[in-house]
PDB file of N, CA and C in Angstrom:
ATOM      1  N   UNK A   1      -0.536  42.660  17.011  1.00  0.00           N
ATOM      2  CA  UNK A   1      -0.933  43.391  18.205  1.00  0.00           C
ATOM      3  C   UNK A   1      -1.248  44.841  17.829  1.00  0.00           C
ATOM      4  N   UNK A   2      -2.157  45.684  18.365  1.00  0.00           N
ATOM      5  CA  UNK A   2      -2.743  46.489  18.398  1.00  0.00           C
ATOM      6  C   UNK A   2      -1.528  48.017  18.463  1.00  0.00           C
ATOM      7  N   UNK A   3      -1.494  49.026  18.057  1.00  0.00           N
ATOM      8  CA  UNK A   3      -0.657  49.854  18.242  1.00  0.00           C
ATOM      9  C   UNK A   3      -1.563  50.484  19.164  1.00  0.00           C
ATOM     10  N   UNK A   4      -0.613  51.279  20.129  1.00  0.00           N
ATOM     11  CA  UNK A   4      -1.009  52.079  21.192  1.00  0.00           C
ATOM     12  C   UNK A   4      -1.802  53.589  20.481  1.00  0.00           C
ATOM     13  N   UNK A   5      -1.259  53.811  19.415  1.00  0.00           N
ATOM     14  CA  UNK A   5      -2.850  54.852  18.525  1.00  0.00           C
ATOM     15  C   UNK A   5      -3.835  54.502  18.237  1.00  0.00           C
ATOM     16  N   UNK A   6      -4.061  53.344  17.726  1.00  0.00           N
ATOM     17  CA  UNK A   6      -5.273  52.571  17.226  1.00  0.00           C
ATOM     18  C   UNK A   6      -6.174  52.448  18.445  1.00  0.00           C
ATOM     19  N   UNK A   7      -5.593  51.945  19.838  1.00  0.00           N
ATOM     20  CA  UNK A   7      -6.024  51.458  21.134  1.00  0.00           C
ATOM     21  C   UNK A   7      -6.625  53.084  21.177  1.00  0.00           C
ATOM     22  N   UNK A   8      -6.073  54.411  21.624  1.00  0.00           N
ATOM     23  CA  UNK A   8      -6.465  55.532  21.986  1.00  0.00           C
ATOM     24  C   UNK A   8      -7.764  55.619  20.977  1.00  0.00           C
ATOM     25  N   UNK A   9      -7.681  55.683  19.438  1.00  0.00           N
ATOM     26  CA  UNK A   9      -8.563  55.648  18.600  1.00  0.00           C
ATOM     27  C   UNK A   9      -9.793  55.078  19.097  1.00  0.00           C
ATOM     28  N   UNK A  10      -9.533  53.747  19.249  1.00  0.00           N
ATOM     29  CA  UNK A  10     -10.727  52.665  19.526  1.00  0.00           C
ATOM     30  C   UNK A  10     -11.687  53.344  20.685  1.00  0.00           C
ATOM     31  N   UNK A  11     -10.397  53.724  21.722  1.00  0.00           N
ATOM     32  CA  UNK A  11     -11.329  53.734  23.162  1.00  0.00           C
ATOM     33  C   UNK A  11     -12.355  55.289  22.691  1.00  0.00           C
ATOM     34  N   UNK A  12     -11.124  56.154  22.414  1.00  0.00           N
ATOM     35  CA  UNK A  12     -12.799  57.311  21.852  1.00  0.00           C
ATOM     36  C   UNK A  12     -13.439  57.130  21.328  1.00  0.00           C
ATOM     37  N   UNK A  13     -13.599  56.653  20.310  1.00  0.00           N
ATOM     38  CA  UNK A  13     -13.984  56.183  19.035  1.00  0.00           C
ATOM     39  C   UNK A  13     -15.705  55.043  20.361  1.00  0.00           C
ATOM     40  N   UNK A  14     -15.360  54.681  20.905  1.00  0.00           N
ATOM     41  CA  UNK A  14     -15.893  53.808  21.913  1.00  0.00           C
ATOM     42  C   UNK A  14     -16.803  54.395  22.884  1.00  0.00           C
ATOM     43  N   UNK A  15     -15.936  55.817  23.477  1.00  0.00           N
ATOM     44  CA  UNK A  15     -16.400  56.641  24.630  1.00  0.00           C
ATOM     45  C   UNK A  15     -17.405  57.340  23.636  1.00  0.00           C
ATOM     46  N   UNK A  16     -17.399  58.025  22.470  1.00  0.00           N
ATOM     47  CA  UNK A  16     -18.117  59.089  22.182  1.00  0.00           C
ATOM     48  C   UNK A  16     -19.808  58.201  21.778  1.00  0.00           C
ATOM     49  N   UNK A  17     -19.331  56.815  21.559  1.00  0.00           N
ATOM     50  CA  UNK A  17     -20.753  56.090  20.710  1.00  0.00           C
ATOM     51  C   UNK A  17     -21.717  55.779  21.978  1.00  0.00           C
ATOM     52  N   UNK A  18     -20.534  55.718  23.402  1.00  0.00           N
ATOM     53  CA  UNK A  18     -21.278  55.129  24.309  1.00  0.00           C
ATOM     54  C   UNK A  18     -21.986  56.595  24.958  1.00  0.00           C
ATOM     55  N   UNK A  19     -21.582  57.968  24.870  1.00  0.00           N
ATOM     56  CA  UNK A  19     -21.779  59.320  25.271  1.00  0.00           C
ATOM     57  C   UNK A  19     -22.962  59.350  24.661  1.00  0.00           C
ATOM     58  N   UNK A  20     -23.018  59.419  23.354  1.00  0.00           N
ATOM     59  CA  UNK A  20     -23.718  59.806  22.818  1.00  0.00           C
ATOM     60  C   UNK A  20     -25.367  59.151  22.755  1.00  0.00           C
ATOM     61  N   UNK A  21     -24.876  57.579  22.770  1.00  0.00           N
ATOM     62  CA  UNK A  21     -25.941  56.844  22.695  1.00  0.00           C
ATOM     63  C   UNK A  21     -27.014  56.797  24.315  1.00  0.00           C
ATOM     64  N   UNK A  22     -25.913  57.379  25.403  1.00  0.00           N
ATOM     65  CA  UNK A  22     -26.639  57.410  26.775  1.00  0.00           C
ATOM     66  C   UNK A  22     -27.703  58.514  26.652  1.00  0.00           C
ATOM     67  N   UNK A  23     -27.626  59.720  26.028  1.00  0.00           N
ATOM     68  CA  UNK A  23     -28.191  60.922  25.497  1.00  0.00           C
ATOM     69  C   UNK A  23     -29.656  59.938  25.512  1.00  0.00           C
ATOM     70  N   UNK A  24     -30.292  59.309  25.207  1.00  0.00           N
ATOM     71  CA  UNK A  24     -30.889  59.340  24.667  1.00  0.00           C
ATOM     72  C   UNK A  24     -32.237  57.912  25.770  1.00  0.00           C
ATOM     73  N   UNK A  25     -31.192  57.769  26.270  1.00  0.00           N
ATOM     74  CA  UNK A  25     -31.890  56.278  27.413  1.00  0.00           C
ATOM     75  C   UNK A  25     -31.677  57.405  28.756  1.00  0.00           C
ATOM     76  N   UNK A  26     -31.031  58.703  29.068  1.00  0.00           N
ATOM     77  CA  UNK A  26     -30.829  58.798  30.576  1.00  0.00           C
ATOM     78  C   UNK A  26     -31.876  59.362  30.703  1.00  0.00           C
ATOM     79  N   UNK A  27     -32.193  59.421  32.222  1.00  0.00           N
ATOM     80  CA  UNK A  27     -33.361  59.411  33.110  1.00  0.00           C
ATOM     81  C   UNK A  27     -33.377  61.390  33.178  1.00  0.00           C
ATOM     82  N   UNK A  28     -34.449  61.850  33.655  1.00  0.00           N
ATOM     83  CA  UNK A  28     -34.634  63.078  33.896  1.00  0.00           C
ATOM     84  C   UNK A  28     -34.809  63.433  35.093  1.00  0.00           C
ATOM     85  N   UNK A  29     -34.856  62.055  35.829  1.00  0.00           N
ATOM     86  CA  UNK A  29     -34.764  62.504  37.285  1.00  0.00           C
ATOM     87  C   UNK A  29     -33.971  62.624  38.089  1.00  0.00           C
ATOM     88  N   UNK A  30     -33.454  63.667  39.121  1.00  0.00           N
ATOM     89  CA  UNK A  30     -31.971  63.839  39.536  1.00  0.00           C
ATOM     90  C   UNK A  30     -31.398  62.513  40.144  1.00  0.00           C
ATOM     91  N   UNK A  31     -30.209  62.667  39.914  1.00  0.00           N
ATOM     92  CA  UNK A  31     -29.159  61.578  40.600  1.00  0.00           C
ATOM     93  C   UNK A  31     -28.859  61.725  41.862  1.00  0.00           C
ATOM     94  N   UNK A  32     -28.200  60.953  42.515  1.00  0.00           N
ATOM     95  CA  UNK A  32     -28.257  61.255  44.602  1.00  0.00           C
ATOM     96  C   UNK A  32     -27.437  62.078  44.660  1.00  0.00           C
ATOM     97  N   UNK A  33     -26.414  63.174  43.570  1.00  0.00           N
ATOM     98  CA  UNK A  33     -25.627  63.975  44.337  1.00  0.00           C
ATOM     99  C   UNK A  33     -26.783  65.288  43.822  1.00  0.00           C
ATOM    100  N   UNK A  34     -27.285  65.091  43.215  1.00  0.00           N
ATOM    101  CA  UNK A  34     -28.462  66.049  42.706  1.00  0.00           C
ATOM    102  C   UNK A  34     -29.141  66.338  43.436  1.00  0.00           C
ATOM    103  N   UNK A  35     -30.012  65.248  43.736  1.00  0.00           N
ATOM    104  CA  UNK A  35     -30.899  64.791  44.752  1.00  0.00           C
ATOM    105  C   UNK A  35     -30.596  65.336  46.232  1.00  0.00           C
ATOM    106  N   UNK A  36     -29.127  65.156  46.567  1.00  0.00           N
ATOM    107  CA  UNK A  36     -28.675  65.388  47.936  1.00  0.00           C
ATOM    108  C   UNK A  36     -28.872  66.868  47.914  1.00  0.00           C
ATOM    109  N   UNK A  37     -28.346  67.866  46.885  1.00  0.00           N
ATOM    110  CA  UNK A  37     -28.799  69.278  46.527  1.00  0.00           C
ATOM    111  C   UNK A  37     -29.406  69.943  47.063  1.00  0.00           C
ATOM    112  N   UNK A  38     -30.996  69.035  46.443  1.00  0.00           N
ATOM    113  CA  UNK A  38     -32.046  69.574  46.219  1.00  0.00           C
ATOM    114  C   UNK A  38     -32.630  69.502  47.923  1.00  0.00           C
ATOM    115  N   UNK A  39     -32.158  68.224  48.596  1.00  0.00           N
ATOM    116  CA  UNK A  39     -32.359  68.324  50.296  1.00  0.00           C
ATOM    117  C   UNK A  39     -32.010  69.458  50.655  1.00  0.00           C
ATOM    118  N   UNK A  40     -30.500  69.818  50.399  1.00  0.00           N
ATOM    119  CA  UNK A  40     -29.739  70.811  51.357  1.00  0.00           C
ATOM    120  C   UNK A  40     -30.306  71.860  51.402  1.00  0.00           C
ATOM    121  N   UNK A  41     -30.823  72.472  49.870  1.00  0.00           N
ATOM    122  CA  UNK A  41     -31.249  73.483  49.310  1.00  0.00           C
ATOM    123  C   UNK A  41     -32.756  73.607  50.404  1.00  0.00           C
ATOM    124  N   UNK A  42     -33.498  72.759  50.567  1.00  0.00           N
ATOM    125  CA  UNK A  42     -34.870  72.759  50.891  1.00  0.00           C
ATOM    126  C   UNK A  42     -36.001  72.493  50.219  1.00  0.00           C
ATOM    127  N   UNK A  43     -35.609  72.334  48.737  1.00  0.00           N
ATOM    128  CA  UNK A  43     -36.535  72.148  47.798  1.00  0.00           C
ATOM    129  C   UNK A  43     -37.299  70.728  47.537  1.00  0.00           C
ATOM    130  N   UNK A  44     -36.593  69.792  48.351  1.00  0.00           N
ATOM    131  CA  UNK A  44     -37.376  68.460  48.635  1.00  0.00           C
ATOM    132  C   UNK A  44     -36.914  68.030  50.138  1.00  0.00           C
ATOM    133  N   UNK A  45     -38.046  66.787  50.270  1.00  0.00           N
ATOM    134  CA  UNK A  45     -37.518  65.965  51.739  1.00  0.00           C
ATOM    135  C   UNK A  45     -37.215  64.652  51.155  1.00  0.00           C
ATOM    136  N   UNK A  46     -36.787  63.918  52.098  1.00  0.00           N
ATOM    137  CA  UNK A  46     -36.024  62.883  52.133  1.00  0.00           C
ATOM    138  C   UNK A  46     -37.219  61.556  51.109  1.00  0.00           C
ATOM    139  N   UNK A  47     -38.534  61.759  51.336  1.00  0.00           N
ATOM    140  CA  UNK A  47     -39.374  60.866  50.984  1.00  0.00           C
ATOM    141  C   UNK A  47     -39.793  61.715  49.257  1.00  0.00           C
ATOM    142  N   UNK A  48     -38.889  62.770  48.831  1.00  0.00           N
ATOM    143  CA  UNK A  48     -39.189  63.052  47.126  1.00  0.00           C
ATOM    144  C   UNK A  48     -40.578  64.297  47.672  1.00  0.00           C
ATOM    145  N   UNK A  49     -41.390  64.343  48.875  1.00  0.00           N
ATOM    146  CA  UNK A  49     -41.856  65.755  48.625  1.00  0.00           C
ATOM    147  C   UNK A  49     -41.659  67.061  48.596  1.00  0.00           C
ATOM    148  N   UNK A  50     -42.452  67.902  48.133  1.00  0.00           N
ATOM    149  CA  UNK A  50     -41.556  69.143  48.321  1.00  0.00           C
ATOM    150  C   UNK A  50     -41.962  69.900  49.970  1.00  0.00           C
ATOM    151  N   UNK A  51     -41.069  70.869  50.297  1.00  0.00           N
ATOM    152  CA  UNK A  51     -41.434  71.127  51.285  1.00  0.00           C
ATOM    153  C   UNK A  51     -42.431  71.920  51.758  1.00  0.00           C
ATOM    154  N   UNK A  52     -43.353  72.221  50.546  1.00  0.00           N
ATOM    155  CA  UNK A  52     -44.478  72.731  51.365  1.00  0.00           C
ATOM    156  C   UNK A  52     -45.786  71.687  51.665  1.00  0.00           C
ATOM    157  N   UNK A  53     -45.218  70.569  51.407  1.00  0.00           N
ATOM    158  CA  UNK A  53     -46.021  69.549  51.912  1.00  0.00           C
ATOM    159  C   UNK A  53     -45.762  69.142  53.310  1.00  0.00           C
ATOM    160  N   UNK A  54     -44.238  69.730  54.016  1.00  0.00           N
ATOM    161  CA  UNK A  54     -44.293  68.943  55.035  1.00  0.00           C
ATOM    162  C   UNK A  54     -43.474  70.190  56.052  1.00  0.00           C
ATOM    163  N   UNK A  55     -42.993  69.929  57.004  1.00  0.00           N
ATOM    164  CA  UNK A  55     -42.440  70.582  57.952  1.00  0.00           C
ATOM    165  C   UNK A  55     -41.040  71.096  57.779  1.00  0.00           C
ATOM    166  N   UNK A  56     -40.867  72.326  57.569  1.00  0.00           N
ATOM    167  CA  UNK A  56     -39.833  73.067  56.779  1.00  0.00           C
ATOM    168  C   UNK A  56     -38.282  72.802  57.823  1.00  0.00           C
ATOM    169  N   UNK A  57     -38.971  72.773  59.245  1.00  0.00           N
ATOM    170  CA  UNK A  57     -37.860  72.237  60.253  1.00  0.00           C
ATOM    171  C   UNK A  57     -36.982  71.453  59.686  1.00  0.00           C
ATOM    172  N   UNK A  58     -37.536  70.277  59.716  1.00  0.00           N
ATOM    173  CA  UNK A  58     -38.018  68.724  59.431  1.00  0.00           C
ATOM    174  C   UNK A  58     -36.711  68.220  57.947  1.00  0.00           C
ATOM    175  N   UNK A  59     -37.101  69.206  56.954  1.00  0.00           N
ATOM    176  CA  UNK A  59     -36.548  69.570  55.953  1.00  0.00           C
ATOM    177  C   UNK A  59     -34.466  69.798  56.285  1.00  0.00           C
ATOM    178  N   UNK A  60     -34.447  70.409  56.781  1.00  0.00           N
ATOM    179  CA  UNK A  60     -32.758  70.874  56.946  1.00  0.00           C
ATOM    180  C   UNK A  60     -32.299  71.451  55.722  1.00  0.00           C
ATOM    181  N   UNK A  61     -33.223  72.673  55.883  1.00  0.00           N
ATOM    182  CA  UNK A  61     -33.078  73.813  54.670  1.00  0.00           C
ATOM    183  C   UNK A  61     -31.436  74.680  55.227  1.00  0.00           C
ATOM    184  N   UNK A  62     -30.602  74.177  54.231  1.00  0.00           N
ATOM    185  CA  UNK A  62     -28.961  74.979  54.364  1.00  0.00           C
ATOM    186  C   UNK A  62     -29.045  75.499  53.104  1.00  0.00           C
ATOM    187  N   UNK A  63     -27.808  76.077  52.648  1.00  0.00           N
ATOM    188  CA  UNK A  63     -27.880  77.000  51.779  1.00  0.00           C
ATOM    189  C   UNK A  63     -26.837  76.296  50.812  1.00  0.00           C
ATOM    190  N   UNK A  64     -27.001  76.189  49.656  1.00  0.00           N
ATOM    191  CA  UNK A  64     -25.948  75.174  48.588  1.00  0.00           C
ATOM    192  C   UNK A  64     -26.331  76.029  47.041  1.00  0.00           C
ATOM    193  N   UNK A  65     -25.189  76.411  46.925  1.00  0.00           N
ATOM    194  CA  UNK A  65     -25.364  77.037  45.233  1.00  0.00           C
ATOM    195  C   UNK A  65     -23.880  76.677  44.553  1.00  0.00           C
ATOM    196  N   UNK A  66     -24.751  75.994  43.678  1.00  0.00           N
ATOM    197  CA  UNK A  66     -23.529  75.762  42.219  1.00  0.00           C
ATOM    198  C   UNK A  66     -23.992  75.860  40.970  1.00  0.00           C
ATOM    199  N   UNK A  67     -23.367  76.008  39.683  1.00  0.00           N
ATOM    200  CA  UNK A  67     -24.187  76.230  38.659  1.00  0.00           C
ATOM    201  C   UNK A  67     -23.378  75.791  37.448  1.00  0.00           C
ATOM    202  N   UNK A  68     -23.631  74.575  37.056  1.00  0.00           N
ATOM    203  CA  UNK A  68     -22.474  73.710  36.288  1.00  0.00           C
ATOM    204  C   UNK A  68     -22.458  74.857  34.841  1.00  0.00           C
ATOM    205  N   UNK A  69     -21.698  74.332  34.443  1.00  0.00           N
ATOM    206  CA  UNK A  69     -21.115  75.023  33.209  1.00  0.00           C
ATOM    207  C   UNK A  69     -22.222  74.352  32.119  1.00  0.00           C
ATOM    208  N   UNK A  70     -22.386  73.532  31.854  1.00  0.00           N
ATOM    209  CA  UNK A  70     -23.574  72.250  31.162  1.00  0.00           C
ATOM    210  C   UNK A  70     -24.406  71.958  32.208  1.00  0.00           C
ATOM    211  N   UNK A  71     -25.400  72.620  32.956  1.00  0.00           N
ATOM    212  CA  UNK A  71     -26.072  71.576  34.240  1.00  0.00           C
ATOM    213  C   UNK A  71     -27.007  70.731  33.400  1.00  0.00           C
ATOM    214  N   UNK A  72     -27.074  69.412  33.842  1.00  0.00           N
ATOM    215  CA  UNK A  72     -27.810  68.296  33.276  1.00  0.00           C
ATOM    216  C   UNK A  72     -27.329  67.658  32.239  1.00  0.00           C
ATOM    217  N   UNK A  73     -25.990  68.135  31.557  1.00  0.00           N
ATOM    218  CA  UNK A  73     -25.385  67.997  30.445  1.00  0.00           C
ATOM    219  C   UNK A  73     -26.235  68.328  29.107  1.00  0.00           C
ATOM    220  N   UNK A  74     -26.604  69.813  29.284  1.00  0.00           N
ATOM    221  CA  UNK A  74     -27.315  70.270  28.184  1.00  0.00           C
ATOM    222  C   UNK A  74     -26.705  71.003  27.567  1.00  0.00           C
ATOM    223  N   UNK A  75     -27.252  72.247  26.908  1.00  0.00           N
ATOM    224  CA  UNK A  75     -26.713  73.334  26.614  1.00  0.00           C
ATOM    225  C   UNK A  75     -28.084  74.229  26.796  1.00  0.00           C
ATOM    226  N   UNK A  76     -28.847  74.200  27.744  1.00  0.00           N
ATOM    227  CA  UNK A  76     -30.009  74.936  27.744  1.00  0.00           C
ATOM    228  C   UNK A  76     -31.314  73.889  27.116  1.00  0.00           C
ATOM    229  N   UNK A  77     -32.306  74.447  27.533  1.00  0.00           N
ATOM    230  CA  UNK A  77     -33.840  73.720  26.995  1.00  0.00           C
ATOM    231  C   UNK A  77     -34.212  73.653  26.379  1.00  0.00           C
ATOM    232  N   UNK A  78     -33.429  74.997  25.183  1.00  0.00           N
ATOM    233  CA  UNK A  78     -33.749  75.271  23.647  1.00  0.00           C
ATOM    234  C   UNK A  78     -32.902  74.336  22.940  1.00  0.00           C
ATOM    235  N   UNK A  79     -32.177  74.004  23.093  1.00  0.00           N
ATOM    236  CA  UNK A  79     -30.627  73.278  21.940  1.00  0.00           C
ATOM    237  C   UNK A  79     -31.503  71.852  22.358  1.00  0.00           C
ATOM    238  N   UNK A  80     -32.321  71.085  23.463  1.00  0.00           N
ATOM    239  CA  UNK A  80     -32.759  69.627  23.531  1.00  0.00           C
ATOM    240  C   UNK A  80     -31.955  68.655  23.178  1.00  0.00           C
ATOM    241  N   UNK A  81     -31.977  67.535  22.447  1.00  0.00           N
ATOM    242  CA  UNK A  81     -31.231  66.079  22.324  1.00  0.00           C
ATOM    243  C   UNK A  81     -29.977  66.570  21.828  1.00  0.00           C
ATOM    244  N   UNK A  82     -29.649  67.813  20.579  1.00  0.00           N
ATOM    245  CA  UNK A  82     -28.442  67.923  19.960  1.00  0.00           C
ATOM    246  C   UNK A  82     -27.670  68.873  20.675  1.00  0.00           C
ATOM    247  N   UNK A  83     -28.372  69.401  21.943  1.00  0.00           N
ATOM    248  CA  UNK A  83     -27.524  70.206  23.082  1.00  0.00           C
ATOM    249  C   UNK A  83     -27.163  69.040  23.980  1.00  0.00           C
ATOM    250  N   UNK A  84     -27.966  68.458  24.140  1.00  0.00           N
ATOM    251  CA  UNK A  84     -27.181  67.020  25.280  1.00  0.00           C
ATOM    252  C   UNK A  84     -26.031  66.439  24.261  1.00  0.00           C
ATOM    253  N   UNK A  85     -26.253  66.099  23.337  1.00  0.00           N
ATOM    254  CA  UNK A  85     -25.299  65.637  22.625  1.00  0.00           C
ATOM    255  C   UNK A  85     -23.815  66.450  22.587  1.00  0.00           C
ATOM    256  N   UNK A  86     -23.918  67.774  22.062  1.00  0.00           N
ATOM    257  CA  UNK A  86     -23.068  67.891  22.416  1.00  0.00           C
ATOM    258  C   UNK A  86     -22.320  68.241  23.429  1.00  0.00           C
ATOM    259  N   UNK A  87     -23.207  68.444  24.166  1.00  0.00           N
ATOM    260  CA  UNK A  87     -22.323  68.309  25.994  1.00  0.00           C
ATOM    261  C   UNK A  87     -21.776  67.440  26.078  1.00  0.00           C
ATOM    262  N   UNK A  88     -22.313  66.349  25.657  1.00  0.00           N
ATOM    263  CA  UNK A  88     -22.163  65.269  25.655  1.00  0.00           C
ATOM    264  C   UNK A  88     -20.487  64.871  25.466  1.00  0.00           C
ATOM    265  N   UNK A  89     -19.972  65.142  24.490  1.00  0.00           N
ATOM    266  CA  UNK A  89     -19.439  65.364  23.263  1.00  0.00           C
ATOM    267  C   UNK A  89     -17.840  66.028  23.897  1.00  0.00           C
ATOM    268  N   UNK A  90     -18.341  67.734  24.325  1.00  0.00           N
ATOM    269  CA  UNK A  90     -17.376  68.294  24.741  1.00  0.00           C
ATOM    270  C   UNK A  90     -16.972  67.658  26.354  1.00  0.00           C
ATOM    271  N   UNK A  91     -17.771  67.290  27.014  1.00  0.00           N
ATOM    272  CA  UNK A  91     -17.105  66.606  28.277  1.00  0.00           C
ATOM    273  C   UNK A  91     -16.057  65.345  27.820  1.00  0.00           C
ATOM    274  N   UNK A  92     -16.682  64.344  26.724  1.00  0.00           N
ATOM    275  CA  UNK A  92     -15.339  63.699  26.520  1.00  0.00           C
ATOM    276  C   UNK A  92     -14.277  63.989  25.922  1.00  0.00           C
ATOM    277  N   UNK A  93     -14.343  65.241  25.739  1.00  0.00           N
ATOM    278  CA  UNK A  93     -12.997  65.736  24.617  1.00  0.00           C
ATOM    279  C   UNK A  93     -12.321  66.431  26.016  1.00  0.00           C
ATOM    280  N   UNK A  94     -13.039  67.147  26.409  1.00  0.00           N
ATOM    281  CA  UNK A  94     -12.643  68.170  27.966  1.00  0.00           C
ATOM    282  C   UNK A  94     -11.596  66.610  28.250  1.00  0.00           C
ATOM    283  N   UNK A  95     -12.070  66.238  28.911  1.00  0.00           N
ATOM    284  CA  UNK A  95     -12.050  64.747  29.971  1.00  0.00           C
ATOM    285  C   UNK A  95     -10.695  63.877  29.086  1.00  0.00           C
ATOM    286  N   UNK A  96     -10.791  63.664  28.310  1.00  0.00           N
ATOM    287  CA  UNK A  96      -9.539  63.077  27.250  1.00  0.00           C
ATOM    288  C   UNK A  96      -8.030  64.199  27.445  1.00  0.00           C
ATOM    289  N   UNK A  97      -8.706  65.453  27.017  1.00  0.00           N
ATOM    290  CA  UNK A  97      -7.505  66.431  26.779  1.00  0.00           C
ATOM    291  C   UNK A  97      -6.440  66.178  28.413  1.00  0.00           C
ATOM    292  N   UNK A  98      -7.487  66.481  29.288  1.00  0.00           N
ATOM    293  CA  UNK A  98      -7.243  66.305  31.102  1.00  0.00           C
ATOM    294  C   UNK A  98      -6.326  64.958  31.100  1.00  0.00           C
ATOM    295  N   UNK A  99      -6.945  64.328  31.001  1.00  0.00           N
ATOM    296  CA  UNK A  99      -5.819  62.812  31.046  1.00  0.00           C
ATOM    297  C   UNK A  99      -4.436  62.814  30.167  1.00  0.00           C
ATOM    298  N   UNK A 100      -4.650  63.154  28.661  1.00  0.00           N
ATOM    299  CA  UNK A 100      -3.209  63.520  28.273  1.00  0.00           C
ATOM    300  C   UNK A 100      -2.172  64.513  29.078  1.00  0.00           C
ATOM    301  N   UNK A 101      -2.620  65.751  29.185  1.00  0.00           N
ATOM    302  CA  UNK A 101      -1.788  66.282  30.044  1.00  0.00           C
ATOM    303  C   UNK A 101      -1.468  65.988  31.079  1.00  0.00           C
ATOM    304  N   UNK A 102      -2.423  65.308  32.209  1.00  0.00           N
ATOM    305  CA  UNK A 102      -1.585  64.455  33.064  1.00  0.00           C
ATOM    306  C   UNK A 102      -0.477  63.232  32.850  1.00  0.00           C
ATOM    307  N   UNK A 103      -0.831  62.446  31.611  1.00  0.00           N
ATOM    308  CA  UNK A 103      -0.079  61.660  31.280  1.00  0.00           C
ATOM    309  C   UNK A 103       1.170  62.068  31.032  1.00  0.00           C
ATOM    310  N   UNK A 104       1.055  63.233  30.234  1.00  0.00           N
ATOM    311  CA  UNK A 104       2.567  64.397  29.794  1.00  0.00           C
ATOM    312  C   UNK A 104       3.049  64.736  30.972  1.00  0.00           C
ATOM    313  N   UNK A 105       2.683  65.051  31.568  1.00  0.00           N
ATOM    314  CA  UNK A 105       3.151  65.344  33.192  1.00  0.00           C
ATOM    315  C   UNK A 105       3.578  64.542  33.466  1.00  0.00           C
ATOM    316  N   UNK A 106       3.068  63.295  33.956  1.00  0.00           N
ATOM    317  CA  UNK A 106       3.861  62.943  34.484  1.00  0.00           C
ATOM    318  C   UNK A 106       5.035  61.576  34.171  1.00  0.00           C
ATOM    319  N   UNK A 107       5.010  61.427  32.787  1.00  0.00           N
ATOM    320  CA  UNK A 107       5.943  61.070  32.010  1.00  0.00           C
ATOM    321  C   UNK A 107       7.166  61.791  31.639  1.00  0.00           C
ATOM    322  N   UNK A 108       6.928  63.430  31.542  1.00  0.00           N
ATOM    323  CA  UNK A 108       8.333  64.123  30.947  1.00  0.00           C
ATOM    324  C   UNK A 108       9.111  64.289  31.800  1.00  0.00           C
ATOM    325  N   UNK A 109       9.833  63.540  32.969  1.00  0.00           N
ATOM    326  CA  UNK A 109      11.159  63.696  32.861  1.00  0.00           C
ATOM    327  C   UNK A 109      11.810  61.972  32.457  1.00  0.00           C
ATOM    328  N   UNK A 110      11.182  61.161  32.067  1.00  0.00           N
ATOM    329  CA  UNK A 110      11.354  59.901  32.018  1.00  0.00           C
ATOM    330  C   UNK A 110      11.706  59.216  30.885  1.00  0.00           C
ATOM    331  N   UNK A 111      11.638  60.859  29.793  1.00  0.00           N
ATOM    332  CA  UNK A 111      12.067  60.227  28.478  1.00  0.00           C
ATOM    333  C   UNK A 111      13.631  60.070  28.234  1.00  0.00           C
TER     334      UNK A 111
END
């Protein structure tokens, strides 16, 4: 049977091939929480035009600003495939570290 290091090993070892290898098949067109954004914002309508094609009313131009730390999981337009990559990269290490310390949490008084 498998030791519980080997298992942690495997699964990164797993997460980073599957991170890395998405780099390279994902789409460039926003996703629906993206997408939903870009509504709120005003910068598209519901049918993908922009709004100076159509009735700005119509639109439900609100005001929405965020500005990811990696947006798109890049590192900018200049760094390209080996900036996605390693966004790529540091979100599963970010994302790993997050789960151990919760795990430490909430295991230490149980030892």
């Amino acid at each position: 049977m498998m030791e519980i290091r080997q298992l942690i090993i495997v699964g990164v070892v797993l997460s980073l091939l599957i991170g890395v290898t998405a780099v390279f098949f994902a789409s460039g067109d926003p996703d629906g929480l993206e997408s939903t954004a870009l509504f709120v914002q005003g910068e598209k309508t519901l049918t993908g035009e922009s709004p100076e094609d159509g009735d700005a009313e119509a639109i439900g131009a609100g005001t929405f600003e965020y500005e990811a730390p990696m947006p798109d999981y890049t590192l900018g337009e200049d760094a390209g495939k080996p900036g996605e990559v390693l966004a790529v990269v540091a979100g599963i290490v970010i994302a790993l570290i997050g789960v151990f310390a919760v795990a430490k949490a909430a295991t230490a008084g149980k030892a």
